[in-house]
N, C-alpha and C. Protein backbone atom coordinates (compact mmCIF):
# COMPACT_ATOMS: atom_id res chain seq x y z
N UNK A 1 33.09 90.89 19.65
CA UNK A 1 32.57 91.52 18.44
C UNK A 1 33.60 92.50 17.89
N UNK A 2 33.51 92.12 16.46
CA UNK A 2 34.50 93.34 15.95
C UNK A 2 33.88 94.23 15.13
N UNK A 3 33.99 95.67 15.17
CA UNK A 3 34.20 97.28 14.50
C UNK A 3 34.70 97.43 14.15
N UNK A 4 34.36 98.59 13.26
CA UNK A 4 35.34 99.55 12.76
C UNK A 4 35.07 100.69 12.79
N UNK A 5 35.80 101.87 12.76
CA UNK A 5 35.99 103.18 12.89
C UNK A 5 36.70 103.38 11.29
N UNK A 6 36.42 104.44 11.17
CA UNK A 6 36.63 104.96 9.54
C UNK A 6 37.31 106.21 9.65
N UNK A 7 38.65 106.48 9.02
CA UNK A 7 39.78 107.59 9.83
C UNK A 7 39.93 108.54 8.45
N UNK A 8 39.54 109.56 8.08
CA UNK A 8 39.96 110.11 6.80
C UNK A 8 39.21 110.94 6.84
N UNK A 9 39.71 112.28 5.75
CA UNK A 9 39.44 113.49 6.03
C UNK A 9 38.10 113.87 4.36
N UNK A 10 37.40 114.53 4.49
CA UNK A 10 36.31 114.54 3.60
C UNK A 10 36.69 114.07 2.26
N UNK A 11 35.93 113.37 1.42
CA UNK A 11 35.99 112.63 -0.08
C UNK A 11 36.91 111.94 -0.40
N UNK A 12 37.51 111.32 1.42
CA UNK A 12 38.92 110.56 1.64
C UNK A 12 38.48 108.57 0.66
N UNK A 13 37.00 108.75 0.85
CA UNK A 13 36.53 107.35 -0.39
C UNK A 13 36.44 106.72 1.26
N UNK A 14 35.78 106.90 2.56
CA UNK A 14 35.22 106.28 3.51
C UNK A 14 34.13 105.23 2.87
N UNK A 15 32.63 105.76 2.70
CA UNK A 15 31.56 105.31 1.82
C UNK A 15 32.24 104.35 0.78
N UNK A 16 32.46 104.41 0.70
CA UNK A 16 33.57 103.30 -0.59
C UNK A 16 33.90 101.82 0.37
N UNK A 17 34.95 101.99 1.05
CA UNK A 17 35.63 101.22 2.03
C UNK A 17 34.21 100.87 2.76
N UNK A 18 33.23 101.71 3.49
CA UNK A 18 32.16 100.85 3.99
C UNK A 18 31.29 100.10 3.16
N UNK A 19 31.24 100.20 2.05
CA UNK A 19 30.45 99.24 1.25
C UNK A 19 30.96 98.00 1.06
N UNK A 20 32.50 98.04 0.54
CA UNK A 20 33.44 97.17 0.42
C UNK A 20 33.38 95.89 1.93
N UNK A 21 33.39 96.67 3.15
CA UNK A 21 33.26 95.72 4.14
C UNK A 21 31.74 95.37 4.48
N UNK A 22 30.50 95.85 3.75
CA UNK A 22 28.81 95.48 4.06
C UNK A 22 28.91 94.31 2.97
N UNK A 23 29.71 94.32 1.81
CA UNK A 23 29.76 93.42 0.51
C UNK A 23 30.05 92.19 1.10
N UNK A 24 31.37 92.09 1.88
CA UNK A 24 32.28 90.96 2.75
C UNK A 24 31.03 90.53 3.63
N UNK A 25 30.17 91.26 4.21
CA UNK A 25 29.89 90.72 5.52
C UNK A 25 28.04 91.73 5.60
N UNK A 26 27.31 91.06 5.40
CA UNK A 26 26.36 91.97 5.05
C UNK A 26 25.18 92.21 6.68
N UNK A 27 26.15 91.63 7.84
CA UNK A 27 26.01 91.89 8.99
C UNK A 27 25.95 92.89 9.91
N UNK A 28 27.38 93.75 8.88
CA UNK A 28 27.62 94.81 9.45
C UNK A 28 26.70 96.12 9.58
N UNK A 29 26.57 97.18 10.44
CA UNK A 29 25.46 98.03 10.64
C UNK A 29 26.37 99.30 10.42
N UNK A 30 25.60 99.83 9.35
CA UNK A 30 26.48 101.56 8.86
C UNK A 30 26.18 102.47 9.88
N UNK A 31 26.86 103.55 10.50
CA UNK A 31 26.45 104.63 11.30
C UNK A 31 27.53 105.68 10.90
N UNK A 32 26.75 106.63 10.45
CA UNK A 32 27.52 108.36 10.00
C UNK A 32 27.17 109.54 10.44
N UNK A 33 28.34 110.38 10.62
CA UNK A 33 27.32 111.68 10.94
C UNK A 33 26.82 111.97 9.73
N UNK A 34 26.78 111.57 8.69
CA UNK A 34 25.69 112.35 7.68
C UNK A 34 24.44 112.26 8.10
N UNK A 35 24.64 110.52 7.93
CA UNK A 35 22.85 110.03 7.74
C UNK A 35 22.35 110.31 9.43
N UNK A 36 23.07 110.62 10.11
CA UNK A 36 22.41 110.98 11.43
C UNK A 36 21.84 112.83 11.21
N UNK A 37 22.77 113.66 10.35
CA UNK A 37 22.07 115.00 10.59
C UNK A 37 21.13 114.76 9.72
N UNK A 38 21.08 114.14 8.41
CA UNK A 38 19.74 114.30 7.86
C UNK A 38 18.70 113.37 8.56
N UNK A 39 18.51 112.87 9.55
CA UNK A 39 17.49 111.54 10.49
C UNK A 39 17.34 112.86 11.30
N UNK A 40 18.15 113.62 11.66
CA UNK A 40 17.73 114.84 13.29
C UNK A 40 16.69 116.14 12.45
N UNK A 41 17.68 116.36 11.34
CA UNK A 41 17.58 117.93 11.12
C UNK A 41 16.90 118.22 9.30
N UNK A 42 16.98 116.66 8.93
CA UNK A 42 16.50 116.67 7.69
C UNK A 42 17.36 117.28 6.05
N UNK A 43 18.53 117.23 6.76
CA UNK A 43 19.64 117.99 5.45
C UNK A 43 21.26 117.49 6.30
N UNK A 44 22.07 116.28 5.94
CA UNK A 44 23.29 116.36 5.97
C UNK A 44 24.12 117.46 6.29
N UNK A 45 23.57 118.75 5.24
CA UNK A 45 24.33 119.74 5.50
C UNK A 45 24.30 120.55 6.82
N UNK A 46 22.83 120.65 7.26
CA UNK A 46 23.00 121.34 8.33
C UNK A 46 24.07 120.49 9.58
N UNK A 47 25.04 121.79 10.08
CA UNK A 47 25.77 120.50 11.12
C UNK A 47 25.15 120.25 12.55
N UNK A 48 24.26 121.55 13.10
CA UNK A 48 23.03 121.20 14.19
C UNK A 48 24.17 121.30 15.79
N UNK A 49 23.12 120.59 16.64
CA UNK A 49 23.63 120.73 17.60
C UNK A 49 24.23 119.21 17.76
N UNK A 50 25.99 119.26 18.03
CA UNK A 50 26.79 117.64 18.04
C UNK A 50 26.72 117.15 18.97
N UNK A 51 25.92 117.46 20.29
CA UNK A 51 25.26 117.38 21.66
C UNK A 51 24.33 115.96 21.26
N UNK A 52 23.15 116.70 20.06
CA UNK A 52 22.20 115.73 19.53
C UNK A 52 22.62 114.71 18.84
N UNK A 53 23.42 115.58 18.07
CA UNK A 53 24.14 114.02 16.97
C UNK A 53 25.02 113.11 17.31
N UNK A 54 25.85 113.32 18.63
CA UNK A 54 26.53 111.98 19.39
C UNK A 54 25.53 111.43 20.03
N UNK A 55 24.52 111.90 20.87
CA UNK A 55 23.43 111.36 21.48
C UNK A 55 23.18 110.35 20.51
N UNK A 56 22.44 110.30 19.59
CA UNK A 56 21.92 109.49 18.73
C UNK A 56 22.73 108.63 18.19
N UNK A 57 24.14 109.04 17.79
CA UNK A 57 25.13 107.97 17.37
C UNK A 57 25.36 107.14 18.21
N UNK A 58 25.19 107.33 19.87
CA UNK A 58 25.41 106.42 21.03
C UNK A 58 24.04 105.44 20.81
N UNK A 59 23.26 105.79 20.17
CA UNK A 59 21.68 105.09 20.92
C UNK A 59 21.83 104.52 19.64
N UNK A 60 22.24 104.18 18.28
CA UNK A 60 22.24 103.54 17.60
C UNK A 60 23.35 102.28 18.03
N UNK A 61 24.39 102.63 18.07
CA UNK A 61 25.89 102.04 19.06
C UNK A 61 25.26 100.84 19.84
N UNK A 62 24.80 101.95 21.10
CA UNK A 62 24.51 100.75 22.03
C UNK A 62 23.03 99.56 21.53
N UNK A 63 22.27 100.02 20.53
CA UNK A 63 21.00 99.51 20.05
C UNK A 63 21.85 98.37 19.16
N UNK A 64 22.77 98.64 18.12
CA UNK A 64 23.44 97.69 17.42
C UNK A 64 24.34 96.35 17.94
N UNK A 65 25.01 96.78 19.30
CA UNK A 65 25.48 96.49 20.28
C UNK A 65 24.42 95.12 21.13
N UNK A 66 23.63 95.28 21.96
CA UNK A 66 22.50 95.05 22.70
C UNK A 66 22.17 93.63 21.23
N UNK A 67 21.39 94.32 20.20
CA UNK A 67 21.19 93.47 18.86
C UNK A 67 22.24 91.99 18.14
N UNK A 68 23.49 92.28 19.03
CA UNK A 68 24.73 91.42 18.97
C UNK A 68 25.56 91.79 17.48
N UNK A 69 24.99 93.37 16.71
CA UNK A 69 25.59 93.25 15.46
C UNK A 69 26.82 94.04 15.32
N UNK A 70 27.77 93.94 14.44
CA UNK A 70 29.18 94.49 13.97
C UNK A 70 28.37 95.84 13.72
N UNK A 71 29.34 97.12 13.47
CA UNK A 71 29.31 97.95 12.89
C UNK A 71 30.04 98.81 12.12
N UNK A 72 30.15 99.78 11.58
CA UNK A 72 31.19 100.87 10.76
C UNK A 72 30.66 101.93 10.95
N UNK A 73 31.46 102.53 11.94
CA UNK A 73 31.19 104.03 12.09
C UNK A 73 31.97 104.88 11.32
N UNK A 74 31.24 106.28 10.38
CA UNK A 74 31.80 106.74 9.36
C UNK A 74 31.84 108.01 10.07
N UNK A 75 33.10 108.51 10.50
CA UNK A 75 32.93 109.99 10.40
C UNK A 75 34.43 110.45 9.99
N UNK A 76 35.32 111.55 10.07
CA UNK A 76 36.52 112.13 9.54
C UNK A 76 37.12 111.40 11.07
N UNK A 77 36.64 111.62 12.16
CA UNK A 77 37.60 111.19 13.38
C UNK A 77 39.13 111.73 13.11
N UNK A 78 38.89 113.31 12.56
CA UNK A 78 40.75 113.40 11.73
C UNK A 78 41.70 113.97 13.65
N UNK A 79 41.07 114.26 14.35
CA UNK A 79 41.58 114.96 15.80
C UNK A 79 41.79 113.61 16.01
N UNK A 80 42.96 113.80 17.08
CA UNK A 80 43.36 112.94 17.99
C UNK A 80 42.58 112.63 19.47
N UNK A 81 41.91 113.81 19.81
CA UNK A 81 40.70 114.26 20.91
C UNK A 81 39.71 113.66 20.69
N UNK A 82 39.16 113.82 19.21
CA UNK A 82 37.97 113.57 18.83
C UNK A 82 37.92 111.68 18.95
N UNK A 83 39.36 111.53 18.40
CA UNK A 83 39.27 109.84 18.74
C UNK A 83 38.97 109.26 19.95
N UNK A 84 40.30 110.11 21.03
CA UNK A 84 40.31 109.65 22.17
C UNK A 84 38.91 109.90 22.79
N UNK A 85 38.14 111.01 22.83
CA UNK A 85 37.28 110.85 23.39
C UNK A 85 36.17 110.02 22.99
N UNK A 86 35.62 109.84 22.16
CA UNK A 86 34.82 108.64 21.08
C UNK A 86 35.44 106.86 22.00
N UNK A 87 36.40 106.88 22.18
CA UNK A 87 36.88 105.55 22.52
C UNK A 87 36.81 104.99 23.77
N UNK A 88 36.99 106.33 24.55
CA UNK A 88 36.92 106.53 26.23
C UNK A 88 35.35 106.10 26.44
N UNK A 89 34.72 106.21 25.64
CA UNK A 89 33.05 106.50 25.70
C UNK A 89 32.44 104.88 25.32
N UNK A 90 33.63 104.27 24.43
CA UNK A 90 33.06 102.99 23.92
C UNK A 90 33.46 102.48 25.00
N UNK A 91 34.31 102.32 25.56
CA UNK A 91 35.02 101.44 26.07
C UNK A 91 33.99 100.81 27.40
N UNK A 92 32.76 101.60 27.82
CA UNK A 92 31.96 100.72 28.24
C UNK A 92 31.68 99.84 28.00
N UNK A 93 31.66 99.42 26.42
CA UNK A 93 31.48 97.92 25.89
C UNK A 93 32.25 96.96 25.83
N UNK A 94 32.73 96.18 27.27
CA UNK A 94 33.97 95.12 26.64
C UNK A 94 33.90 94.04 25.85
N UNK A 95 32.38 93.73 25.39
CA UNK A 95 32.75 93.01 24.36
C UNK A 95 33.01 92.95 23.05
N UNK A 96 32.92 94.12 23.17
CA UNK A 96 33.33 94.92 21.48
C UNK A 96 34.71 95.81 21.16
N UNK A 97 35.69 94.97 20.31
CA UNK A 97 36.80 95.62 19.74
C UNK A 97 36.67 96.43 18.24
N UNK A 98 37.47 97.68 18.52
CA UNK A 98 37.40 98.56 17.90
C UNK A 98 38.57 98.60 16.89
N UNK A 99 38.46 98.29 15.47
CA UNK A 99 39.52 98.37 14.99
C UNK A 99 39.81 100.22 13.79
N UNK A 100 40.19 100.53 14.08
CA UNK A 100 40.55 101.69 13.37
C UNK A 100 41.34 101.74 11.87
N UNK A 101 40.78 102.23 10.46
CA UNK A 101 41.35 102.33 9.33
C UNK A 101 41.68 103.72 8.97
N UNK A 102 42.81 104.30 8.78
CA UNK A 102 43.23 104.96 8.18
C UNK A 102 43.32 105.10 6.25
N UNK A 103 42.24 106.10 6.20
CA UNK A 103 42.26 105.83 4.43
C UNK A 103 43.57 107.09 4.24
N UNK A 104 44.57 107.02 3.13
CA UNK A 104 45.28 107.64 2.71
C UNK A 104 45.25 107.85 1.48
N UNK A 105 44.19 108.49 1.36
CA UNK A 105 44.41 108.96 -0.03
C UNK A 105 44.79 110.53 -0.05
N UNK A 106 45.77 111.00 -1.16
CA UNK A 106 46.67 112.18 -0.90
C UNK A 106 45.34 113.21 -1.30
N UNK A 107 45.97 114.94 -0.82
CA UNK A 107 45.19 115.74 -0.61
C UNK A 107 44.64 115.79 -1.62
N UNK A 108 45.68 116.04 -2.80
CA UNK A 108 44.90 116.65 -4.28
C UNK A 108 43.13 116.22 -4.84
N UNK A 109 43.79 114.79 -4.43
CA UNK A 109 42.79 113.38 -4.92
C UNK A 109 41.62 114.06 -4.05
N UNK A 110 41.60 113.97 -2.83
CA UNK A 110 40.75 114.27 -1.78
C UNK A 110 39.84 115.57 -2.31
N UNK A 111 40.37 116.68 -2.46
CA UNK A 111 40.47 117.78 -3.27
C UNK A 111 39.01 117.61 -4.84
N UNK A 112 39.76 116.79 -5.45
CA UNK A 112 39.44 116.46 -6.52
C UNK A 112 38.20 116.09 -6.85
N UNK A 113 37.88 114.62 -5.73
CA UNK A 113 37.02 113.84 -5.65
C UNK A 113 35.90 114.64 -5.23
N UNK A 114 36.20 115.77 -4.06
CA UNK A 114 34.93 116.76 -3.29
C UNK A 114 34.69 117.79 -4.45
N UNK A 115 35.02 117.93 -5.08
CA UNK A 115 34.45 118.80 -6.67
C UNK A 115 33.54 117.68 -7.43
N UNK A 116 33.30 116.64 -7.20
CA UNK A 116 32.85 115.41 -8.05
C UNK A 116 31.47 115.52 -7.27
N UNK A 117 31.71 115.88 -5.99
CA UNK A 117 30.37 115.22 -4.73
C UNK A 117 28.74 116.47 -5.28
N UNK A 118 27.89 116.24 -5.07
CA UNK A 118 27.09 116.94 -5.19
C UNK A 118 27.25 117.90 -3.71
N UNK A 119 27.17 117.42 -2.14
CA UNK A 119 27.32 118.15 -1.70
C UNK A 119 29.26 117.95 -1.17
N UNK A 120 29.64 119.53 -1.69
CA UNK A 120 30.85 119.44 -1.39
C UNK A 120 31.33 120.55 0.10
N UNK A 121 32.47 119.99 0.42
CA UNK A 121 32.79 120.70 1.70
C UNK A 121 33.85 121.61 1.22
N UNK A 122 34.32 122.62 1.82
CA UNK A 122 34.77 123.73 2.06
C UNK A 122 36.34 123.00 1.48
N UNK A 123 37.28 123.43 0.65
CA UNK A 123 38.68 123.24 0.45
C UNK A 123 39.39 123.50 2.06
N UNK A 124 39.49 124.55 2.24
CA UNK A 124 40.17 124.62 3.37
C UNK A 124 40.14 123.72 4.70
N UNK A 125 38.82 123.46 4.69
CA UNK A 125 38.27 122.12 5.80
C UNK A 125 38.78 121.01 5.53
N UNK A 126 38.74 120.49 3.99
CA UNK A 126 39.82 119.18 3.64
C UNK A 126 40.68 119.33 4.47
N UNK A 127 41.52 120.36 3.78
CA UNK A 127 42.88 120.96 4.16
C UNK A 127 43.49 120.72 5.43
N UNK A 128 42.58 121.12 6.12
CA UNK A 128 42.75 121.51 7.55
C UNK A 128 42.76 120.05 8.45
N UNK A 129 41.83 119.14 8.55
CA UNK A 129 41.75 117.87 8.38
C UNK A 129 42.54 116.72 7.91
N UNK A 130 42.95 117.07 6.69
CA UNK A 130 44.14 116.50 6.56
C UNK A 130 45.61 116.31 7.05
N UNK A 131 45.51 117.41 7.31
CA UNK A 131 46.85 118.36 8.27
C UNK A 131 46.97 117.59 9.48
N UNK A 132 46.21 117.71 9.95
CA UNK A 132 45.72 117.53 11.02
C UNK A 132 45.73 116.05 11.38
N UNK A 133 45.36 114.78 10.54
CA UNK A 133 45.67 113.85 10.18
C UNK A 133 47.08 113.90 9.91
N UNK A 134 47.91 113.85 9.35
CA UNK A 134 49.43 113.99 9.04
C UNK A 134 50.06 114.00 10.03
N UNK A 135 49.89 115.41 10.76
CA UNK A 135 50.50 115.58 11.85
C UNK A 135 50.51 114.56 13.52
N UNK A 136 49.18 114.40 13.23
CA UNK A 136 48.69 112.89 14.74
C UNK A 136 47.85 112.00 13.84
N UNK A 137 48.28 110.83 13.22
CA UNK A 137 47.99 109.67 12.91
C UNK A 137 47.35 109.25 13.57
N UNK A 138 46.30 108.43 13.32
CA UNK A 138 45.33 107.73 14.77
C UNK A 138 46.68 106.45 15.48
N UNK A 139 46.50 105.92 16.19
CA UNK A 139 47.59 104.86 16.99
C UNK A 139 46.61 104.15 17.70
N UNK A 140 47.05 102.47 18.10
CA UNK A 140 46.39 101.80 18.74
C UNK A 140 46.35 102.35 20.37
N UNK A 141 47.20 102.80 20.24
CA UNK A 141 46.88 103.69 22.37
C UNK A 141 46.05 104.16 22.36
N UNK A 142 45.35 104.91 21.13
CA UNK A 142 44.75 106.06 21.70
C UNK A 142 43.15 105.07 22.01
N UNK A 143 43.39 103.89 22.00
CA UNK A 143 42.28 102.95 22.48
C UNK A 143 41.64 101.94 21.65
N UNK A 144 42.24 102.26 20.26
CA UNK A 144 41.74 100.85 18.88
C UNK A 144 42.60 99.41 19.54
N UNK A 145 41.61 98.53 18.91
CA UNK A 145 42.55 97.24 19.22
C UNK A 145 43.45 97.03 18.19
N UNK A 146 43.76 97.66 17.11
CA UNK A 146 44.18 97.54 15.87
C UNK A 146 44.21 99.02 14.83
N UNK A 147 45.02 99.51 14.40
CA UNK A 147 45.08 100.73 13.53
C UNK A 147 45.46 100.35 11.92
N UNK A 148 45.19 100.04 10.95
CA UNK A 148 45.37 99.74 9.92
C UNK A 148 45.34 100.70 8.86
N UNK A 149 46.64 101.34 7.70
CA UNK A 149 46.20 102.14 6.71
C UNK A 149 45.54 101.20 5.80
N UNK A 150 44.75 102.31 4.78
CA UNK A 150 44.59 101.60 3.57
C UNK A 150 45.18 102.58 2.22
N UNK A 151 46.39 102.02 2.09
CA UNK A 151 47.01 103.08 0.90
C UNK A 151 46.17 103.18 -0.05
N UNK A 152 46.38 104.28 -1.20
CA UNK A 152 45.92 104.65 -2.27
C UNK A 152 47.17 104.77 -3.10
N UNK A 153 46.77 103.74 -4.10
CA UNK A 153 47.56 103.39 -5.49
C UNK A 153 47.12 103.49 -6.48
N UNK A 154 47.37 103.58 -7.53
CA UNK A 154 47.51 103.42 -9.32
C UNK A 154 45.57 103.73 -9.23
N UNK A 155 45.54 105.14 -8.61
CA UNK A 155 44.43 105.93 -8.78
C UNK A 155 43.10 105.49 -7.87
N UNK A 156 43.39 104.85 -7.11
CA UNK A 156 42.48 103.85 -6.36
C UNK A 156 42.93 103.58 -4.45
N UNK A 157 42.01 103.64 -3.80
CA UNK A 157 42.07 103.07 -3.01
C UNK A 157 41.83 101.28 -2.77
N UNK A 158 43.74 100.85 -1.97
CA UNK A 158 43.38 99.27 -2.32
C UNK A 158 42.60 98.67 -0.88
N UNK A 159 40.98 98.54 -1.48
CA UNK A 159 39.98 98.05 -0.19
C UNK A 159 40.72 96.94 0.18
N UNK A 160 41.13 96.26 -0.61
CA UNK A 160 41.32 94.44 -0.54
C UNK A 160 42.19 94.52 0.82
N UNK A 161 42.99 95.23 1.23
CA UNK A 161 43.43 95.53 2.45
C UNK A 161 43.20 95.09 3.44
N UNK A 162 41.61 95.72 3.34
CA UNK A 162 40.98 95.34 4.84
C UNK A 162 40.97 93.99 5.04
N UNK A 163 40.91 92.68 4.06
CA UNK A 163 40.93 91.27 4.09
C UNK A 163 42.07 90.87 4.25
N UNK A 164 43.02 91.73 4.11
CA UNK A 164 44.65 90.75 4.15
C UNK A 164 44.55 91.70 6.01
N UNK A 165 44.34 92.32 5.86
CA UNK A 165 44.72 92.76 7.42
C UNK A 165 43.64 92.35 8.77
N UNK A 166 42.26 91.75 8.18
CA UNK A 166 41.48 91.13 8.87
C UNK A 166 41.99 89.77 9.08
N UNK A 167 42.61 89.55 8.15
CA UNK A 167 43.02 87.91 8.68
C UNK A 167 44.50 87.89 9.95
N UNK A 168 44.94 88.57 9.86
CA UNK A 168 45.92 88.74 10.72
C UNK A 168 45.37 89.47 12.53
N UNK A 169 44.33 89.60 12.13
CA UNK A 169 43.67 90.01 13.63
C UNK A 169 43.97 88.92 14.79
N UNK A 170 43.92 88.16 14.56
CA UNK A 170 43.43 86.97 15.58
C UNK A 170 44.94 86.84 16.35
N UNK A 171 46.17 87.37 15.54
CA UNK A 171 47.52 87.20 16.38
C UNK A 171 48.03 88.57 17.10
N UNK A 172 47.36 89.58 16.01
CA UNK A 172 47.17 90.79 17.43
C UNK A 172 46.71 91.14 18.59
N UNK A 173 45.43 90.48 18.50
CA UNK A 173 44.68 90.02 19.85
C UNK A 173 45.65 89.03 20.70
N UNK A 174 46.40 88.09 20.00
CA UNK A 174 46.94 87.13 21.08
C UNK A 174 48.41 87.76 21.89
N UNK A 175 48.91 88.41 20.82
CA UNK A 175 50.46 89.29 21.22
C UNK A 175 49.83 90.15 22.30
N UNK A 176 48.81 91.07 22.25
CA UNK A 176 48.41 91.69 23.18
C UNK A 176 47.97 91.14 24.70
N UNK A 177 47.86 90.22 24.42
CA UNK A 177 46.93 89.27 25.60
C UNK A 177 48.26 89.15 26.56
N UNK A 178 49.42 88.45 25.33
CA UNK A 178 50.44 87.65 26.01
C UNK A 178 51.63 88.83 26.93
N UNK A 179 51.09 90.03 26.21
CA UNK A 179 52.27 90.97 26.67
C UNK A 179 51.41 91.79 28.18
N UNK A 180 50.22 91.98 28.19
CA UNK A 180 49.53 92.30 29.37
C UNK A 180 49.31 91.62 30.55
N UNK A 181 48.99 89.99 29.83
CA UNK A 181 48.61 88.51 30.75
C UNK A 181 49.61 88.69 31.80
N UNK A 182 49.06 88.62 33.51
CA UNK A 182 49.82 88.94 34.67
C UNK A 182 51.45 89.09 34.43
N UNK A 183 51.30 90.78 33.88
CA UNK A 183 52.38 91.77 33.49
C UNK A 183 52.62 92.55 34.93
N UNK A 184 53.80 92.91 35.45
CA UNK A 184 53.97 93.45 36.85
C UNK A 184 54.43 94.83 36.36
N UNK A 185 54.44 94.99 35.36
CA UNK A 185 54.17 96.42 34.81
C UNK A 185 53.58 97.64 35.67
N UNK A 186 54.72 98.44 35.82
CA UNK A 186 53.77 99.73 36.79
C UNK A 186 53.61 100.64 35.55
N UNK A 187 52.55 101.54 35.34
CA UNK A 187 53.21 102.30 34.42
C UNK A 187 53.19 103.26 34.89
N UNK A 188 53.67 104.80 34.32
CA UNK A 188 53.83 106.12 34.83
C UNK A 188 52.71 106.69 34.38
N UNK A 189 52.26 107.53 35.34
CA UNK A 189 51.04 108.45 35.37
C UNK A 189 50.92 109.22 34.09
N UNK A 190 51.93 109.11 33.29
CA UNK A 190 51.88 110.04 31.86
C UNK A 190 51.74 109.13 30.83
N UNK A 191 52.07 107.64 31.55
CA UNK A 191 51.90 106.52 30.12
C UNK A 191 50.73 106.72 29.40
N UNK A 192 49.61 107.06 29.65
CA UNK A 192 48.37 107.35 29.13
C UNK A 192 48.48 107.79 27.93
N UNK A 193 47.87 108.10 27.02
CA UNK A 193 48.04 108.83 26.10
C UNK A 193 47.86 110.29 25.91
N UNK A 194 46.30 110.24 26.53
CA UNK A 194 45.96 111.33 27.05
C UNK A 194 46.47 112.38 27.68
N UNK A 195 47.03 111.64 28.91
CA UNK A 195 47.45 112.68 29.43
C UNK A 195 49.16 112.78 28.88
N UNK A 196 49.67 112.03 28.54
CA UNK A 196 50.85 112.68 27.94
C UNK A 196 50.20 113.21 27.13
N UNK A 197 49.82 113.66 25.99
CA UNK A 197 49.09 114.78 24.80
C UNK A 197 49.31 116.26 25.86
N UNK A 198 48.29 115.87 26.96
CA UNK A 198 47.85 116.93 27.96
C UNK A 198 49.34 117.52 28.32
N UNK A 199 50.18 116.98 28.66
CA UNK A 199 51.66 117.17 29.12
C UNK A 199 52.48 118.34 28.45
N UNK A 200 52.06 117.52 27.14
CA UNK A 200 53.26 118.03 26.18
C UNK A 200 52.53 119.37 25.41
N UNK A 201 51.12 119.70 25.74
CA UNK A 201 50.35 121.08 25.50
C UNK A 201 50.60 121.95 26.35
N UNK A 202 50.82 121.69 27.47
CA UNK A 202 51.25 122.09 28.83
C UNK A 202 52.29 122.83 28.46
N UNK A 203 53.53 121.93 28.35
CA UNK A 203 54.91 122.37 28.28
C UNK A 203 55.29 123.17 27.10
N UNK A 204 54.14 122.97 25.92
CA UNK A 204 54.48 123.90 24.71
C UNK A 204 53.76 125.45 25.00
N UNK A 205 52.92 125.41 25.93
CA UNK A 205 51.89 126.60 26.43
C UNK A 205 53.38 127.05 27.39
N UNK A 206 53.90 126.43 28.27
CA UNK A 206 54.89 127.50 28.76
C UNK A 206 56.45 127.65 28.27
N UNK A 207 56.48 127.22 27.16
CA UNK A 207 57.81 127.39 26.32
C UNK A 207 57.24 128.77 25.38
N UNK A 208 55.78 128.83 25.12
CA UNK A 208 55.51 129.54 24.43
C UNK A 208 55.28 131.11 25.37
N UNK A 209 55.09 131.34 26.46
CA UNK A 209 54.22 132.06 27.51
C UNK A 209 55.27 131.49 28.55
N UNK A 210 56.53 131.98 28.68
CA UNK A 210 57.19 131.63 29.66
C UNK A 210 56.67 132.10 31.60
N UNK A 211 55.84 133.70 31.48
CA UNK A 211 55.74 133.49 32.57
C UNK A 211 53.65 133.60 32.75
N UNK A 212 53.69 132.54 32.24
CA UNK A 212 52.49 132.04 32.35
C UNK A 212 52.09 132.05 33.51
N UNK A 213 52.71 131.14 34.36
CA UNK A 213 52.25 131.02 35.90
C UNK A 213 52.06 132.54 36.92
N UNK A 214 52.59 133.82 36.32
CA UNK A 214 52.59 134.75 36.57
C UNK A 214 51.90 135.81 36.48
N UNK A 215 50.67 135.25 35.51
CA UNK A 215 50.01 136.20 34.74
C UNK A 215 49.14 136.88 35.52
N UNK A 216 48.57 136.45 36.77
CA UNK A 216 47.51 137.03 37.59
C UNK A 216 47.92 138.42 38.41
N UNK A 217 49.62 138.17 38.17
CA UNK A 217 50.17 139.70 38.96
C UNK A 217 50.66 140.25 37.54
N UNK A 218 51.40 139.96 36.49
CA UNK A 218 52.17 140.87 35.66
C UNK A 218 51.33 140.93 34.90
N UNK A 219 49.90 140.43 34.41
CA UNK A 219 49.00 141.04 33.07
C UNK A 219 47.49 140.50 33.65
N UNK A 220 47.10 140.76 35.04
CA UNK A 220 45.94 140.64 34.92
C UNK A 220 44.81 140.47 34.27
């Protein structure tokens, strides 16, 4: 079974792109944190406890799942954490591949479009999100079977994308197969993604805080 995950930072035109793929395929099953805080708490806006609202995003997941149907999960997913951990969590399901879209549409636009929304989010939260996005791109390591942008051109995001890059699935799956298929591959304890991330926070925490390891005698 194939998914999708929806990668973009608020009024990035997600809702757009998921309609575009329910149009293609009217199989597919929508899941957001919106429509989940207003189903818990009765208002989108409130953000509640995210304890409750992954709970429920799992019990829809695995209910859609179980049901044999596709889905599109809509949220910003703009952290690299927030991915990895979301993926670590699917990955109970092996029969379901996860493909990941990156919408790129530039800040201003983003900006622009959330002045258009009735409920709009905070500028700086774009901002911040976006950044944040820029800086760690989602990547197929971090556990997608597939990472795909969808640029934004001549004022528009081009959906049609997702169809030229859905058809090419079937040889990513096979390159992958062929490069893993009894591979004598050791890898290193840091190949992970994870924990290299973890590594390289590490090493910037004591480049930053050189005598870190020291702190329990020189600054209690």
């Amino acid at each position: 079974m194939i998914s999708h995950i929806l990668i973009g930072c608020p009024s990035s035109g997600k809702s757009t792109l998921a309609k575009y793929i329910i149009n293609q395929d009217s199989n597919y099953q929508f899941i957001s944190t919106d429509n989940t805080r207003k189903q818990l708490f009765g208002d989108e806006n409130i953000q509640g406890d995210w304890q409750l609202i992954e709970a429920e995003i799992f019990k829809q997941i695995d209910n859609y799942i179980q049901a044999g149907k596709p889905m599109i999960y809509d949220a910003t997913n703009a952290q690299r954490w927030w991915r990895i951990s979301l993926l670590e969590k699917l990955a109970q399901y092996e029969n379901v591949n996860w493909i990941g879209w990156y919408l790129k549409t530039p800040l201003n636009v983003c900006l622009d479009w959330n002045k258009k929304r009735s409920r709009q989010v905070p500028d700086d939260v774009i901002t911040n999100l976006y950044q944040s996005l820029r800086n760690f791109p989602p990547l197929p390591a971090e556990g997608f079977l597939a990472v795909y942008d969808i640029p934004f051109k001549d004022g528009k995001l081009e959906v049609n994308q997702f169809n030229d890059q859905i058809s090419k699935l079937n040889r990513v799956k096979v390159n992958r197969t062929n490069r893993t298929a009894n591979s004598k591959i050791q890898f290193h304890p840091y190949s992970r993604l994870l924990d290299f991330d973890r590594l390289f926070h590490l090493i910037s925490l004591i480049i930053k805080y050189p005598n870190l390891g020291n702190l329990s005698e020189s600054n209690p």
